[in-house]
N, C-alpha and C. Protein backbone atom coordinates (compact mmCIF):
# COMPACT_ATOMS: atom_id res chain seq x y z
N UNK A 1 -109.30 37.57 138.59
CA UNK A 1 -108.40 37.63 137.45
C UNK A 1 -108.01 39.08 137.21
N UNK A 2 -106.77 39.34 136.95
CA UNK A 2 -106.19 40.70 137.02
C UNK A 2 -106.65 40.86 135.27
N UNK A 3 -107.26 41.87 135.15
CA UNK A 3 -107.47 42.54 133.81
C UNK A 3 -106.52 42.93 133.16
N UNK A 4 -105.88 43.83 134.12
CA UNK A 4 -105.21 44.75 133.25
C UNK A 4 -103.83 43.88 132.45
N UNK A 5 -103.88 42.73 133.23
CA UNK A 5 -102.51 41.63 132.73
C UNK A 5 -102.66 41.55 131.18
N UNK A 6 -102.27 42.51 129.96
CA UNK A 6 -102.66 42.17 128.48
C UNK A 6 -101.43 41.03 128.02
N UNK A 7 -100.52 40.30 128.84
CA UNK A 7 -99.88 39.39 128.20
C UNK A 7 -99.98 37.92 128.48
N UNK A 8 -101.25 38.06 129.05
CA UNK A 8 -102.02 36.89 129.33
C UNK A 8 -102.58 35.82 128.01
N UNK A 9 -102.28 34.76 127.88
CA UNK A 9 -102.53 34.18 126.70
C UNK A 9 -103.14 32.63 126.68
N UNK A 10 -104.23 32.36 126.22
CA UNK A 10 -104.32 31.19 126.27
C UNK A 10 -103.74 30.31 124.69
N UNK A 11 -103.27 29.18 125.14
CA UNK A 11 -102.79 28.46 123.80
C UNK A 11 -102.94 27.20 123.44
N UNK A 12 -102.99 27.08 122.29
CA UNK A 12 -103.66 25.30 121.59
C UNK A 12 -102.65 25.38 121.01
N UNK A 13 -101.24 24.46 121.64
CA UNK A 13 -100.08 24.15 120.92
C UNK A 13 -100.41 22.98 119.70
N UNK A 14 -99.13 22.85 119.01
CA UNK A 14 -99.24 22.39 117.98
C UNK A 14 -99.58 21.02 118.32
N UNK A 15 -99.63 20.08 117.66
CA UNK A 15 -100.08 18.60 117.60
C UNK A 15 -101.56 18.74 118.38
N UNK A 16 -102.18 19.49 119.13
CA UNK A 16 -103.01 19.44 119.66
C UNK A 16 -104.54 19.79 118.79
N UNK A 17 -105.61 18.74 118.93
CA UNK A 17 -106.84 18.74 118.53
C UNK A 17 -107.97 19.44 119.04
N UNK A 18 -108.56 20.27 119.30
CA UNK A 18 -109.64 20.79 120.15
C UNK A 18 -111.01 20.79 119.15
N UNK A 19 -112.37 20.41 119.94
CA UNK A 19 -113.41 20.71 119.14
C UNK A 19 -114.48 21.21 120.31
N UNK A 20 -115.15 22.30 119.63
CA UNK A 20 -115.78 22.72 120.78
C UNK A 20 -116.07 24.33 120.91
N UNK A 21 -116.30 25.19 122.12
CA UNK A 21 -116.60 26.35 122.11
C UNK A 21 -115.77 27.10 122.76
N UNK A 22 -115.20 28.13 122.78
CA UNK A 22 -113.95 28.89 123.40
C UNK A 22 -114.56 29.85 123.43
N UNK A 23 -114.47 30.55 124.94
CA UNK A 23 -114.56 31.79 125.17
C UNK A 23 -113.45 32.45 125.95
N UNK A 24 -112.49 33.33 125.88
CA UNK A 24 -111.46 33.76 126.63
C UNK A 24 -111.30 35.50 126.58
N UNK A 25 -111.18 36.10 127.77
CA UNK A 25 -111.60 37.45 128.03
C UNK A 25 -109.75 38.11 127.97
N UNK A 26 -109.39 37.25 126.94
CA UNK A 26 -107.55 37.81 126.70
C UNK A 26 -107.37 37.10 125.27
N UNK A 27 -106.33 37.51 125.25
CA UNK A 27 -105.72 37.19 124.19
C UNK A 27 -105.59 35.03 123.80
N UNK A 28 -105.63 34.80 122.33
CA UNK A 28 -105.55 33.63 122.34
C UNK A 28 -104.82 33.53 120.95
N UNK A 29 -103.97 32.48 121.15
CA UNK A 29 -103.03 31.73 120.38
C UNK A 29 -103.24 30.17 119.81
N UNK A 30 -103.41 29.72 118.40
CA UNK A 30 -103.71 28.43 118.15
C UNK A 30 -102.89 28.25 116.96
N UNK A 31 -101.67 26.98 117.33
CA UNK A 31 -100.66 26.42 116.55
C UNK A 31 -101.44 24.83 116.03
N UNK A 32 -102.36 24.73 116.36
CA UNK A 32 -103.15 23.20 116.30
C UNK A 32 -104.05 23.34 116.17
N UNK A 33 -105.34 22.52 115.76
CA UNK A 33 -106.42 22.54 114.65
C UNK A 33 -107.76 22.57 115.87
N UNK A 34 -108.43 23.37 115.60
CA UNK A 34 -109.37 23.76 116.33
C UNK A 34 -110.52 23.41 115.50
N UNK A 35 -111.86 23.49 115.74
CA UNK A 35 -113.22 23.46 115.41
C UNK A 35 -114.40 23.66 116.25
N UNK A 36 -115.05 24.78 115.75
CA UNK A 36 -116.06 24.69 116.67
C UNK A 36 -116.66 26.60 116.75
N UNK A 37 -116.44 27.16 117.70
CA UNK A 37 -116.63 28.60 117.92
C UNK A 37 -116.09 29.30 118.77
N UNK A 38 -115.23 30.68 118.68
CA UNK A 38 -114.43 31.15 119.04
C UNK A 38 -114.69 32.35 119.19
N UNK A 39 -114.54 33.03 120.60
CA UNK A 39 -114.99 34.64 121.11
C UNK A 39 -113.82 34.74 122.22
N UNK A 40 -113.16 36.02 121.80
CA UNK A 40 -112.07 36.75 122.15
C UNK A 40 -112.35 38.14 122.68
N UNK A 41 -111.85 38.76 123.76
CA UNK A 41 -111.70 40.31 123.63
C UNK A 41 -110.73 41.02 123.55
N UNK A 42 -109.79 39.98 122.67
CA UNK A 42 -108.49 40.67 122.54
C UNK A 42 -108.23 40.20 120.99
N UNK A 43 -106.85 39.51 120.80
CA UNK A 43 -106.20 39.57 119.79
C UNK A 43 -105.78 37.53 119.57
N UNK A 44 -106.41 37.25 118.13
CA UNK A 44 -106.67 35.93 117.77
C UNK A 44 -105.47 35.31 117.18
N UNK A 45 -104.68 34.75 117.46
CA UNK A 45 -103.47 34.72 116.55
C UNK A 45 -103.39 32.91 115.98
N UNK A 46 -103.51 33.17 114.77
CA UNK A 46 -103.29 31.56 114.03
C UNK A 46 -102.29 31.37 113.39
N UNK A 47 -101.17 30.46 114.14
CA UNK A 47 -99.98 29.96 114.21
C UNK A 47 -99.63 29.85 112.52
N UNK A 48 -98.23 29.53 112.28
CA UNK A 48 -98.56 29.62 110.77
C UNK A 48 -98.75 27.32 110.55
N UNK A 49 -98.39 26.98 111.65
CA UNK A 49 -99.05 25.51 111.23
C UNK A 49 -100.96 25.25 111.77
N UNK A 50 -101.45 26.31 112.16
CA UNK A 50 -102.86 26.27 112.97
C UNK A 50 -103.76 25.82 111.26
N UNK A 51 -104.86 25.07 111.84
CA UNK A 51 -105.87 25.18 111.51
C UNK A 51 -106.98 25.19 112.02
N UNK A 52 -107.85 26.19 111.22
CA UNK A 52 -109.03 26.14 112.11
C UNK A 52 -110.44 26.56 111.23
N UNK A 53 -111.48 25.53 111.83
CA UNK A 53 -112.77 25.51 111.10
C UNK A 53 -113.76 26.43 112.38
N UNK A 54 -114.11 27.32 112.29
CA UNK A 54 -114.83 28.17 112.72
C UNK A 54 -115.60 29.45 112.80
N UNK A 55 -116.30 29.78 113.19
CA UNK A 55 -116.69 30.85 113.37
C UNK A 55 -116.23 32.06 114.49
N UNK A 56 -115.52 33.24 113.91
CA UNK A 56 -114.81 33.73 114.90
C UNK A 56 -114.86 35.18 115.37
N UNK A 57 -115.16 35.70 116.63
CA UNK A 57 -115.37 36.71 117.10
C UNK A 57 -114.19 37.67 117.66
N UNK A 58 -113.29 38.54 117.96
CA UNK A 58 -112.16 38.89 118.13
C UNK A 58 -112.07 40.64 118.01
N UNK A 59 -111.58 40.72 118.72
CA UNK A 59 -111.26 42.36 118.74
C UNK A 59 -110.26 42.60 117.65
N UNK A 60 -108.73 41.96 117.49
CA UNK A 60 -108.34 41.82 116.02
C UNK A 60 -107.79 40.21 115.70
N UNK A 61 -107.19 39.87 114.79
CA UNK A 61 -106.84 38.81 114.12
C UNK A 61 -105.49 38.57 113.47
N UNK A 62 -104.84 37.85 113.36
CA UNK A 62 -103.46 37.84 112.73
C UNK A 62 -103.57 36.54 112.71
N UNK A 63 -103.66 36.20 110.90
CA UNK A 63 -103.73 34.76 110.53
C UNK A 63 -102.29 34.30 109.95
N UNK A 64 -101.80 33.36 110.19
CA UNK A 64 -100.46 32.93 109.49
C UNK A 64 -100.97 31.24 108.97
N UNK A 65 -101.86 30.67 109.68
CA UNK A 65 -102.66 29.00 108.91
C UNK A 65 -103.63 29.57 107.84
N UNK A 66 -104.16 28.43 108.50
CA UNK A 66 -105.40 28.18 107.50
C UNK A 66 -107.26 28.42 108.55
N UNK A 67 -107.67 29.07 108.27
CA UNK A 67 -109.04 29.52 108.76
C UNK A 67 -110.16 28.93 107.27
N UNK A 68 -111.16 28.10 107.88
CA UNK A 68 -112.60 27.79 107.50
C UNK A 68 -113.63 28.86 108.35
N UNK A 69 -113.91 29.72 107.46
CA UNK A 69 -115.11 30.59 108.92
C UNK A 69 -115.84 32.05 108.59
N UNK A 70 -116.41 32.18 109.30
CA UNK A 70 -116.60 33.55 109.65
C UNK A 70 -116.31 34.28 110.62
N UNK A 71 -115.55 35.63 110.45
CA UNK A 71 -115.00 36.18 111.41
C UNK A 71 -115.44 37.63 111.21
N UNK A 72 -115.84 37.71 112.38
CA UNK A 72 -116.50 39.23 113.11
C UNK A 72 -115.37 39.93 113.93
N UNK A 73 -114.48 40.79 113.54
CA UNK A 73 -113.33 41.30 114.28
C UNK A 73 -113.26 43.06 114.38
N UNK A 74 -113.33 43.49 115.52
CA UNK A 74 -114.00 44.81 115.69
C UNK A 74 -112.94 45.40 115.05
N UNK A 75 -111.51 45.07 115.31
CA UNK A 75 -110.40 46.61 115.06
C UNK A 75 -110.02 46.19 113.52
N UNK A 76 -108.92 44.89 113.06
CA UNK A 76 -107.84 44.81 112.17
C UNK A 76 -107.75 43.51 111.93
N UNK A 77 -107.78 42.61 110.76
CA UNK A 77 -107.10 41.65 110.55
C UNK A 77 -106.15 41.59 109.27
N UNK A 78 -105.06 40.82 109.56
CA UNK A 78 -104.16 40.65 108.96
C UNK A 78 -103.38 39.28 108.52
N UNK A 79 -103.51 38.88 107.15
CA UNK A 79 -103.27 37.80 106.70
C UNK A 79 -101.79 37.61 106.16
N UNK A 80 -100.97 37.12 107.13
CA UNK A 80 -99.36 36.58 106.90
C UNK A 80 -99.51 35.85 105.29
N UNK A 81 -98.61 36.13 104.74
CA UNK A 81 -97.86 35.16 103.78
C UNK A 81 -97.90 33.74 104.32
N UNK A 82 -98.56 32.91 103.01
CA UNK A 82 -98.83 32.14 102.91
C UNK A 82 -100.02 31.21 103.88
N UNK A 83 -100.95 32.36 104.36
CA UNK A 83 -102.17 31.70 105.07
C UNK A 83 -103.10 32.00 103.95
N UNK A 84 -104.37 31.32 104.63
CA UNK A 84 -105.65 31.26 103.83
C UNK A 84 -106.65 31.55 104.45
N UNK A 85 -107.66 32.30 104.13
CA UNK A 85 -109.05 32.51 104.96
C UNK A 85 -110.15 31.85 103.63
N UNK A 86 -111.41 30.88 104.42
CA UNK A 86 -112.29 30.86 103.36
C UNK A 86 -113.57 31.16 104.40
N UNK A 87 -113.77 32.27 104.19
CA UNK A 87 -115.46 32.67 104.64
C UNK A 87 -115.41 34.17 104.71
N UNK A 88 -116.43 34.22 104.95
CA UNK A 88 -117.05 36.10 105.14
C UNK A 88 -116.13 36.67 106.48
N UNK A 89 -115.82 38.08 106.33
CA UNK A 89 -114.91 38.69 106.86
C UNK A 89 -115.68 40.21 107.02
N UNK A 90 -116.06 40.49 108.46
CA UNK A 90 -116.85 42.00 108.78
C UNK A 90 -115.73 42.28 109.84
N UNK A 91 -114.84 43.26 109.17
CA UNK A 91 -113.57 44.17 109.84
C UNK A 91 -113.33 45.59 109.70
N UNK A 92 -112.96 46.51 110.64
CA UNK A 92 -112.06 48.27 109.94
C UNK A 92 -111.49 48.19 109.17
N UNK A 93 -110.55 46.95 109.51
CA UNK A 93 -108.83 47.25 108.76
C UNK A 93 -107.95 45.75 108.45
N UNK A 94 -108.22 45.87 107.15
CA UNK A 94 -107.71 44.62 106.30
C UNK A 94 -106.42 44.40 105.49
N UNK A 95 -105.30 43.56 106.05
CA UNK A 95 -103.89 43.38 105.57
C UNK A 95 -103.96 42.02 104.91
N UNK A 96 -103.58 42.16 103.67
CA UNK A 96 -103.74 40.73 102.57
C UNK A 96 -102.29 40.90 102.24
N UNK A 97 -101.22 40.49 103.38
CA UNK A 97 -100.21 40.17 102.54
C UNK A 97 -99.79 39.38 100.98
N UNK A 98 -98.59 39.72 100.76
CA UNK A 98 -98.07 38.94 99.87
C UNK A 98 -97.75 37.32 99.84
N UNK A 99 -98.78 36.62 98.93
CA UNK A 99 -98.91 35.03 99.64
C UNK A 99 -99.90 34.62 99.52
N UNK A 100 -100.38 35.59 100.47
CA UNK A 100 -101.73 35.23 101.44
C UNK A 100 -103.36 34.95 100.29
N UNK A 101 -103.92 33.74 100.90
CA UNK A 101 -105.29 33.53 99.88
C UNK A 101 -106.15 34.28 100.65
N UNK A 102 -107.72 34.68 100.01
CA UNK A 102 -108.72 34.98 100.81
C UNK A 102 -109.89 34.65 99.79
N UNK A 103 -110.37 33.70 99.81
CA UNK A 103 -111.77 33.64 99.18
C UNK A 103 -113.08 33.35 100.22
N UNK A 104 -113.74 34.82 99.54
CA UNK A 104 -115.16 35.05 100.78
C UNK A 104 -115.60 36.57 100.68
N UNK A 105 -116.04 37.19 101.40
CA UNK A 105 -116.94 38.42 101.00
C UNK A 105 -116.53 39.26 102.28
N UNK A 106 -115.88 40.33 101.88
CA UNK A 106 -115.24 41.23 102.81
C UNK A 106 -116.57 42.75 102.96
N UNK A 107 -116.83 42.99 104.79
CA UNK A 107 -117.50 44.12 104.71
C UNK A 107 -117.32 45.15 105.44
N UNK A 108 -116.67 46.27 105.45
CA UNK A 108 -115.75 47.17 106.38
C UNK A 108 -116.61 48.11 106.63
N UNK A 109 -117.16 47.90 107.97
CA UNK A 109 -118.20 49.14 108.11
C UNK A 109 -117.75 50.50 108.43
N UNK A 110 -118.35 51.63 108.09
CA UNK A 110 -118.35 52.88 108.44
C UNK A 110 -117.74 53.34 109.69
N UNK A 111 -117.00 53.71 110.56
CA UNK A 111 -116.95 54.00 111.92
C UNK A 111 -117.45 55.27 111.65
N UNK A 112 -118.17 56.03 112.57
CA UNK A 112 -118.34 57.11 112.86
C UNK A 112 -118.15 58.12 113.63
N UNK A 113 -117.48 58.78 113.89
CA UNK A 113 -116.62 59.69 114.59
C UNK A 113 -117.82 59.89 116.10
N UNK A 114 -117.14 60.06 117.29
CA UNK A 114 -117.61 60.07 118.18
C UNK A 114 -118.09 61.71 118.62
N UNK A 115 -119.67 61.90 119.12
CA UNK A 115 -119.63 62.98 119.22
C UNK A 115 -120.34 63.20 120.78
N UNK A 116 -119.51 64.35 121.80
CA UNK A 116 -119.07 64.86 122.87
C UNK A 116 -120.39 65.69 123.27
């Protein structure tokens, strides 16, 4: 598998049901209702018709549905107008658009500058 390919995407189109465990070493896209557990090393994107009950791991996040979960996201997440997150949220960098719900417990750790 070519790495360096970053427009590589896996996707759970809409009408589609999945339950279960996902692991994908790229980017992933979900327009349809997922459940289960989710680990990314890229960028998580929830469609603005997606739902999803899970627990979620991700380098960053861009929610436009609805998320049930916990999400562990190393860089940025960002909540579109008119999505919802309900669970605990450990991120850098947090966008709560205009719209957007979030009930749950946000914890932005420290980065610490790298030293040479």
């Amino acid at each position: 598998m070519d790495k360096g390919n970053k427009g590589l995407y896996t996707i759970i189109g809409e009408g589609t049901v999945f339950e279960g465990t996902i692991n994908v070493p790229h980017s992933l896209r979900i327009d349809g209702s997922f459940k289960g557990k989710i680990e990314t090393t890229e960028v998580i994107t929830i469609g603005n018709n997606g739902i999803v009950e899970a627990d979620i791991i991700a380098k960053s996040a861009i929610i436009g549905g609805k998320v049930i979960g916990n999400l562990s996201v190393k860089d940025r997440v960002e909540l579109e107008a008119n999505s919802s997150l309900r669970g605990d949220l450990k991120t850098r960098d947090l966008v709560i658009n205009e719209g957007a719900v979030f009930h749950g417990n946000c914890s932005m750790p420290k980065i610490e500058a790298e030293s040479e």
